[in-house]
Each structure stands twice: as C-alpha cells, then as structure tokens.
N, C-alpha and C. Protein backbone atom coordinates (compact mmCIF):
# COMPACT_ATOMS: atom_id res chain seq x y z
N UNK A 1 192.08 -5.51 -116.11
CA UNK A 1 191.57 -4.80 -117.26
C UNK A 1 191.43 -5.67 -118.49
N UNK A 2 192.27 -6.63 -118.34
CA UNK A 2 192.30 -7.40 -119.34
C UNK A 2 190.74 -8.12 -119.33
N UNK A 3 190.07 -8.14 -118.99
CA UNK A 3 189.05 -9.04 -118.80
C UNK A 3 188.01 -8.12 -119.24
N UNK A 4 187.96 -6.85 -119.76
CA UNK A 4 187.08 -6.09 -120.49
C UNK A 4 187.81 -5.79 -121.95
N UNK A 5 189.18 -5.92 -122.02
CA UNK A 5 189.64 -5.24 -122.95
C UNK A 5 189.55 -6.55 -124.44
N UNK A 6 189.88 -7.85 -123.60
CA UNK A 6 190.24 -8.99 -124.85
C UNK A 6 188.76 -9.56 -125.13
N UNK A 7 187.69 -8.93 -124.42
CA UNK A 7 186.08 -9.45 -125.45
C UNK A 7 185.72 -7.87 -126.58
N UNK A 8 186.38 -7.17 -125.58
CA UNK A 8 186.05 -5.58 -126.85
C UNK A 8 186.58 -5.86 -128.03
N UNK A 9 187.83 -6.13 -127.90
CA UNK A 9 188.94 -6.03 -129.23
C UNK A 9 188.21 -7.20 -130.16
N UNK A 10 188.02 -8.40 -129.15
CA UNK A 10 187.42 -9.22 -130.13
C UNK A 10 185.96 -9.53 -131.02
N UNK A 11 185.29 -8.40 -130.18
CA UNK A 11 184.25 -8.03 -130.97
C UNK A 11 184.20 -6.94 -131.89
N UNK A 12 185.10 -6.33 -131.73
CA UNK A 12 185.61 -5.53 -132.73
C UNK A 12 186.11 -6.34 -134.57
N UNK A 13 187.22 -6.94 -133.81
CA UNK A 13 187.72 -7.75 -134.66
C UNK A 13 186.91 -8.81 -135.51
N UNK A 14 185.89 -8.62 -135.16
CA UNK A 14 184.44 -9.47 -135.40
C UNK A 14 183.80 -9.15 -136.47
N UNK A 15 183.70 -7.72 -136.21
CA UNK A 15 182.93 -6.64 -136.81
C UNK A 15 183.86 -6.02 -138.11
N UNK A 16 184.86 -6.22 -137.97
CA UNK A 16 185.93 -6.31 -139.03
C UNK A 16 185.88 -7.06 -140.49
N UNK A 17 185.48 -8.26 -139.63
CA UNK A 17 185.45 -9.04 -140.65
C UNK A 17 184.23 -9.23 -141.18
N UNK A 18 183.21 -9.11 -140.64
CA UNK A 18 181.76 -9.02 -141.34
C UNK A 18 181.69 -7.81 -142.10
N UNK A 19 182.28 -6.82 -141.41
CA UNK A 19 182.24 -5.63 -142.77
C UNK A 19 183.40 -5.48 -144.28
N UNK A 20 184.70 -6.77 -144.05
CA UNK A 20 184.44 -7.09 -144.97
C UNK A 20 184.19 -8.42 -146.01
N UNK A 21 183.51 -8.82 -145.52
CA UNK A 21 181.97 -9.82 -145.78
C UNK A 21 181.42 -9.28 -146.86
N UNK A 22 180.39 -7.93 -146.11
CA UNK A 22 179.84 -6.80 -146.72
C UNK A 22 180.63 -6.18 -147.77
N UNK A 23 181.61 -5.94 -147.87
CA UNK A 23 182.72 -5.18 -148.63
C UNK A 23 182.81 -6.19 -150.41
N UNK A 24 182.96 -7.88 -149.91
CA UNK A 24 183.53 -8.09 -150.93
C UNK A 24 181.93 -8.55 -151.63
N UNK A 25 180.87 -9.17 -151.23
CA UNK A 25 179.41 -9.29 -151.27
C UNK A 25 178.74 -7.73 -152.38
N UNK A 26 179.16 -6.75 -151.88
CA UNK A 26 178.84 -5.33 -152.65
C UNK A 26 179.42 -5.29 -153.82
N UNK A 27 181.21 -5.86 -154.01
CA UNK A 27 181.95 -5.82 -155.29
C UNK A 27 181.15 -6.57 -156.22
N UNK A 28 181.06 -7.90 -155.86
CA UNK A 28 180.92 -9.20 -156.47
C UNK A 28 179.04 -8.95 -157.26
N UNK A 29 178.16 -7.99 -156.00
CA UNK A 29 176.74 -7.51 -156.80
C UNK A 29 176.91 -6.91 -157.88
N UNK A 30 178.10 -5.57 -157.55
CA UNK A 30 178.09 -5.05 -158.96
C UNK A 30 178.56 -5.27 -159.96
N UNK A 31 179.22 -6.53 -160.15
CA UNK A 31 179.94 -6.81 -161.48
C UNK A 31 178.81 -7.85 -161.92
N UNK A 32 178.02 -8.52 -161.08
CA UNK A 32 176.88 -9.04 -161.42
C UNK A 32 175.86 -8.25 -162.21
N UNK A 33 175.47 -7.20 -161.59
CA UNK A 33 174.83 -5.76 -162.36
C UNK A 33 175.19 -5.71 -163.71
N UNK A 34 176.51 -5.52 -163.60
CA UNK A 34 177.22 -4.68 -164.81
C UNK A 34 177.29 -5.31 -165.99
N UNK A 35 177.10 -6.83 -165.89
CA UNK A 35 177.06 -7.78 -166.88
C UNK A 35 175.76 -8.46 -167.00
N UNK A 36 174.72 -7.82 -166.48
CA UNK A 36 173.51 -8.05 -166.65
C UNK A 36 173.08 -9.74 -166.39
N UNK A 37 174.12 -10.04 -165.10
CA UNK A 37 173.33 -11.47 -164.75
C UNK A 37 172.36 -11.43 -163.96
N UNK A 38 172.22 -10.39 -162.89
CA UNK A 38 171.02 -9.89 -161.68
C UNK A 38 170.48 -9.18 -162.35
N UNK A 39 169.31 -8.61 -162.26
CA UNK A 39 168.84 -7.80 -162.76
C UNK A 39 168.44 -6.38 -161.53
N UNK A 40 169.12 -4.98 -161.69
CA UNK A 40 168.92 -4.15 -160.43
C UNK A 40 167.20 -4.56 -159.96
N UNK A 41 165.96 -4.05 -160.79
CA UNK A 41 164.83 -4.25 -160.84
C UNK A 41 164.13 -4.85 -159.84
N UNK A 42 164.78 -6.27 -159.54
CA UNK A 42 164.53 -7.28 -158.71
C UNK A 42 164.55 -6.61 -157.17
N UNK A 43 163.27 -6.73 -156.71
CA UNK A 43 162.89 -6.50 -155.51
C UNK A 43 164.02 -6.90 -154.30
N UNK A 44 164.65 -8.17 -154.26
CA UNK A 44 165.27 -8.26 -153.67
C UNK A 44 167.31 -7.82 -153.91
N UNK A 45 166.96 -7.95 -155.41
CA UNK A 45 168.28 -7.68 -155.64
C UNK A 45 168.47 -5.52 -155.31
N UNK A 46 167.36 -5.28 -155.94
CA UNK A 46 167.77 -3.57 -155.04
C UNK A 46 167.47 -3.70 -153.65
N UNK A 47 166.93 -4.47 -152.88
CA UNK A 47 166.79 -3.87 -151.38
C UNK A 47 168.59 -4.33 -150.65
N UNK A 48 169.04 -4.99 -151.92
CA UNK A 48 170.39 -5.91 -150.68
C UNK A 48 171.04 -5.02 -151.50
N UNK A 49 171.10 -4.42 -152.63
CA UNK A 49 172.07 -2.96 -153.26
C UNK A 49 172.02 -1.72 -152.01
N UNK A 50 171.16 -1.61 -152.20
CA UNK A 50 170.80 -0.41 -151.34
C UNK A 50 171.28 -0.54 -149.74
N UNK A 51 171.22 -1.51 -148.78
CA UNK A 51 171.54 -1.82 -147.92
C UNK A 51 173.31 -1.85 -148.03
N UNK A 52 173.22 -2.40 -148.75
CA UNK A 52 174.93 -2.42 -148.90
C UNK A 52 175.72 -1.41 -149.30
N UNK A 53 174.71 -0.38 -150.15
CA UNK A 53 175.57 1.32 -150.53
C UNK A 53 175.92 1.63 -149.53
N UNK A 54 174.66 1.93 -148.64
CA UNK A 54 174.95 2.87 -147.56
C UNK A 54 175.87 2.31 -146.42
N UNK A 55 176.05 1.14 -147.11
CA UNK A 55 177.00 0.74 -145.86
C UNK A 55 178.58 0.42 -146.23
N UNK A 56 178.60 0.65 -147.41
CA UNK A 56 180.07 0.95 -148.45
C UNK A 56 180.28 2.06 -148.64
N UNK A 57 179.50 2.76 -149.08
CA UNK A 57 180.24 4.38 -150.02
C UNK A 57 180.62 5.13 -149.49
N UNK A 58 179.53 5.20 -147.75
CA UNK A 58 180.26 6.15 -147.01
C UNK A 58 181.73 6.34 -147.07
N UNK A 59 182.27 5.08 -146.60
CA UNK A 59 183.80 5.04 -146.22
C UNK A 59 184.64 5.05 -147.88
N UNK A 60 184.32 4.18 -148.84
CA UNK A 60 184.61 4.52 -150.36
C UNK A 60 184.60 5.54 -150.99
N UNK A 61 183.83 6.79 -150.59
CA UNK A 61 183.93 7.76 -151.16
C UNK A 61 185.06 9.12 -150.98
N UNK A 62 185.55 8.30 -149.71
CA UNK A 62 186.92 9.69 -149.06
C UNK A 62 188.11 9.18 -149.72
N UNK A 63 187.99 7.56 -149.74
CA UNK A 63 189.11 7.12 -150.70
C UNK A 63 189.22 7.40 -152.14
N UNK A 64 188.15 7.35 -152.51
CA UNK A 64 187.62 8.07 -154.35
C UNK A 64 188.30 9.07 -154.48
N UNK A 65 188.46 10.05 -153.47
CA UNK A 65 188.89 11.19 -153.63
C UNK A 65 190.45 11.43 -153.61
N UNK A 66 190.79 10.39 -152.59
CA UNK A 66 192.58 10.42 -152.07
C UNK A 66 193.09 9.73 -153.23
N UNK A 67 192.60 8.50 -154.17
CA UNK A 67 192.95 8.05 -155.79
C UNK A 67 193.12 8.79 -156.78
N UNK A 68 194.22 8.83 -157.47
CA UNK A 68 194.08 9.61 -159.02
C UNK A 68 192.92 8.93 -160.03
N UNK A 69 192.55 9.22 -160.64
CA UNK A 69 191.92 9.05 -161.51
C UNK A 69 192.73 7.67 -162.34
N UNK A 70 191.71 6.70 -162.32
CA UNK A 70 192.41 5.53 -163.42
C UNK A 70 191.98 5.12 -164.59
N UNK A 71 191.04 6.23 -165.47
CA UNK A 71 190.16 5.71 -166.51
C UNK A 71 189.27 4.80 -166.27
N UNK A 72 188.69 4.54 -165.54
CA UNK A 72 187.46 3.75 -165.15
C UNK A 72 187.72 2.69 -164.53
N UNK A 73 188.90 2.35 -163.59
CA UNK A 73 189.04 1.37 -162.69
C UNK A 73 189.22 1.84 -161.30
N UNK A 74 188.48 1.13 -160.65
CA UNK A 74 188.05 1.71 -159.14
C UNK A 74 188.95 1.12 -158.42
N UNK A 75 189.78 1.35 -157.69
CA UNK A 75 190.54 0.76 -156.77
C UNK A 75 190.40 1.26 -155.06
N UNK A 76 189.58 1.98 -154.87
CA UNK A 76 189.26 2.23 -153.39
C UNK A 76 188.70 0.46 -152.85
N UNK A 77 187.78 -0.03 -153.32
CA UNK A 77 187.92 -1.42 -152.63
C UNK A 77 188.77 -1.88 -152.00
N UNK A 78 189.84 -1.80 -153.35
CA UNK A 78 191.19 -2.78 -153.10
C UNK A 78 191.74 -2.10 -151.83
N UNK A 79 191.74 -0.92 -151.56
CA UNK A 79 192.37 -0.18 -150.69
C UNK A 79 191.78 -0.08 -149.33
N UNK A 80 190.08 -0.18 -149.31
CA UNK A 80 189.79 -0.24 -148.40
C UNK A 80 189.85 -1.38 -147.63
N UNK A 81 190.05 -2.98 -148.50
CA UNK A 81 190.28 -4.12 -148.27
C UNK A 81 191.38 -4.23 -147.01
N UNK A 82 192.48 -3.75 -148.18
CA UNK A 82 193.95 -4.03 -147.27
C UNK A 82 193.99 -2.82 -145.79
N UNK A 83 193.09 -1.99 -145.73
CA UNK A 83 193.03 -0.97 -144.60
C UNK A 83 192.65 -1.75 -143.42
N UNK A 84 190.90 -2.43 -144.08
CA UNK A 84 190.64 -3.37 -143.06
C UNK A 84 191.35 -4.51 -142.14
N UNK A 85 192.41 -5.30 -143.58
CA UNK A 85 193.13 -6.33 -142.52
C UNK A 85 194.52 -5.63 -141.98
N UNK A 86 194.47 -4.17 -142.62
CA UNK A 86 195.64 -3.70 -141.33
C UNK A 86 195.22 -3.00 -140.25
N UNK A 87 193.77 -3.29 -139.60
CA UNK A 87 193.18 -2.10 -138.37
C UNK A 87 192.49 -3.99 -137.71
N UNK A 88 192.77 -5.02 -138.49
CA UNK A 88 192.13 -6.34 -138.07
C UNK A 88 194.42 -6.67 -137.77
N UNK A 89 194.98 -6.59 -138.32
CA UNK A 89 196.05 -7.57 -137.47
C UNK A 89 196.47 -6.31 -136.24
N UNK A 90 195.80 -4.53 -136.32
CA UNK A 90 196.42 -3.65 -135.01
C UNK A 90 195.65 -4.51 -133.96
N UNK A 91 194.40 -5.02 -133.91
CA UNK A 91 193.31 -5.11 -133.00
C UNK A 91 193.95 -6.69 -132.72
N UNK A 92 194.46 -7.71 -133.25
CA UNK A 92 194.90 -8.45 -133.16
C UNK A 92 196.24 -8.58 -132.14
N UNK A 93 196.90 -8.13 -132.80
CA UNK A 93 198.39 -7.74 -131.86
C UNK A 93 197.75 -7.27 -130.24
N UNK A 94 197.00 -6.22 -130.47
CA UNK A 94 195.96 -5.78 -128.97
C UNK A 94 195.95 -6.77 -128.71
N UNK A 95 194.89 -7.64 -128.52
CA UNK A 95 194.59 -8.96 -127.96
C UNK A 95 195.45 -9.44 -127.21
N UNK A 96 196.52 -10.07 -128.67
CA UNK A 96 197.51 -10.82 -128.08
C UNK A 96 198.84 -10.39 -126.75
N UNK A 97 198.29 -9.12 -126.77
CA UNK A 97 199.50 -8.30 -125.91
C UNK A 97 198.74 -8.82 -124.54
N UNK A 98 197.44 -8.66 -124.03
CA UNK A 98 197.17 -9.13 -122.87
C UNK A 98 196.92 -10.68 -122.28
N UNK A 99 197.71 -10.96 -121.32
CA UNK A 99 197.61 -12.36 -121.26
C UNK A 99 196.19 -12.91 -121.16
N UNK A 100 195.93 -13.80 -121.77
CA UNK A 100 194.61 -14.81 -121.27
C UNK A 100 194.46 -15.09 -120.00
C-alpha cells in the first residue's frame, strides 16, 4: 500500500505548499495595492488579484468569522498560514510512517 500512499501524501504535500506560495503572493499584492505601488487598474495586476481571491477568500472568509474583531487588522492569514504547516508536518509524519 505503501507504494500508492507515499506519492499521494506527497503530492499533496506539494500542493500545500504552492497554496501557500499563493497565500503569501495574495498578502504581499495587497499591501502593494494599499500603498499605491501597483496600481489595481493594470490589466495584469487585476487578472493575478482576481485569480488569487478566488483562490484565498474562500477558505479566509470562515476564519474572518471564527476572529474577534481587531480594529482593522486581519489575522486570518496568519492563521491560515500556521493551519497549512500544521496539515503539511500531519501529511509529513504520514509519509514518514511508511517505510520507503
């Protein structure tokens, strides 16, 4: 079994980390935005916003909700960050549990 299970996990674990790739790439646009070094406008700068909402907020927005309110500091990132590398070291430990 092991021989289906340690390419899943690790493509999983793959996919982990490119989403957050995606994760910190989306932060780093919008503080670019927000200080008016990109400009949204830009053809390419909204098509890689937009691509990247829908592929952030979904999961950001259940956490928005489970946060108190902080006066205008968002911390679901931060949270979804550390979620990721704790579902990246479960999938990890997986791995390592089956011998090579």
């Amino acid at each position: 079994m092991d021989i289906l299970f340690v390419p899943l996990f690790t493509v999983l674990i793959k996919i982990v980390d490119l989403y957050q790739f995606f994760l910190i790439v989306y932060i780093i646009l919008g503080w670019l935005e927000v200080f008016n070094v990109v400009n949204r406008y830009n053809r390419f700068v909204y098509g890689l916003h937009t691509i990247l909402f829908r592929m952030i907020e979904p999961v950001l927005t259940p956490i928005r909700r489970f946060l108190p309110d902080m006066k205008g500091v968002d911390f679901s990132p931060l949270v979804l960050i550390f979620g990721l590398y704790f579902i990246q070291g479960v999938l990890e430990k997986i791995v390592h549990k089956f011998p090579a």
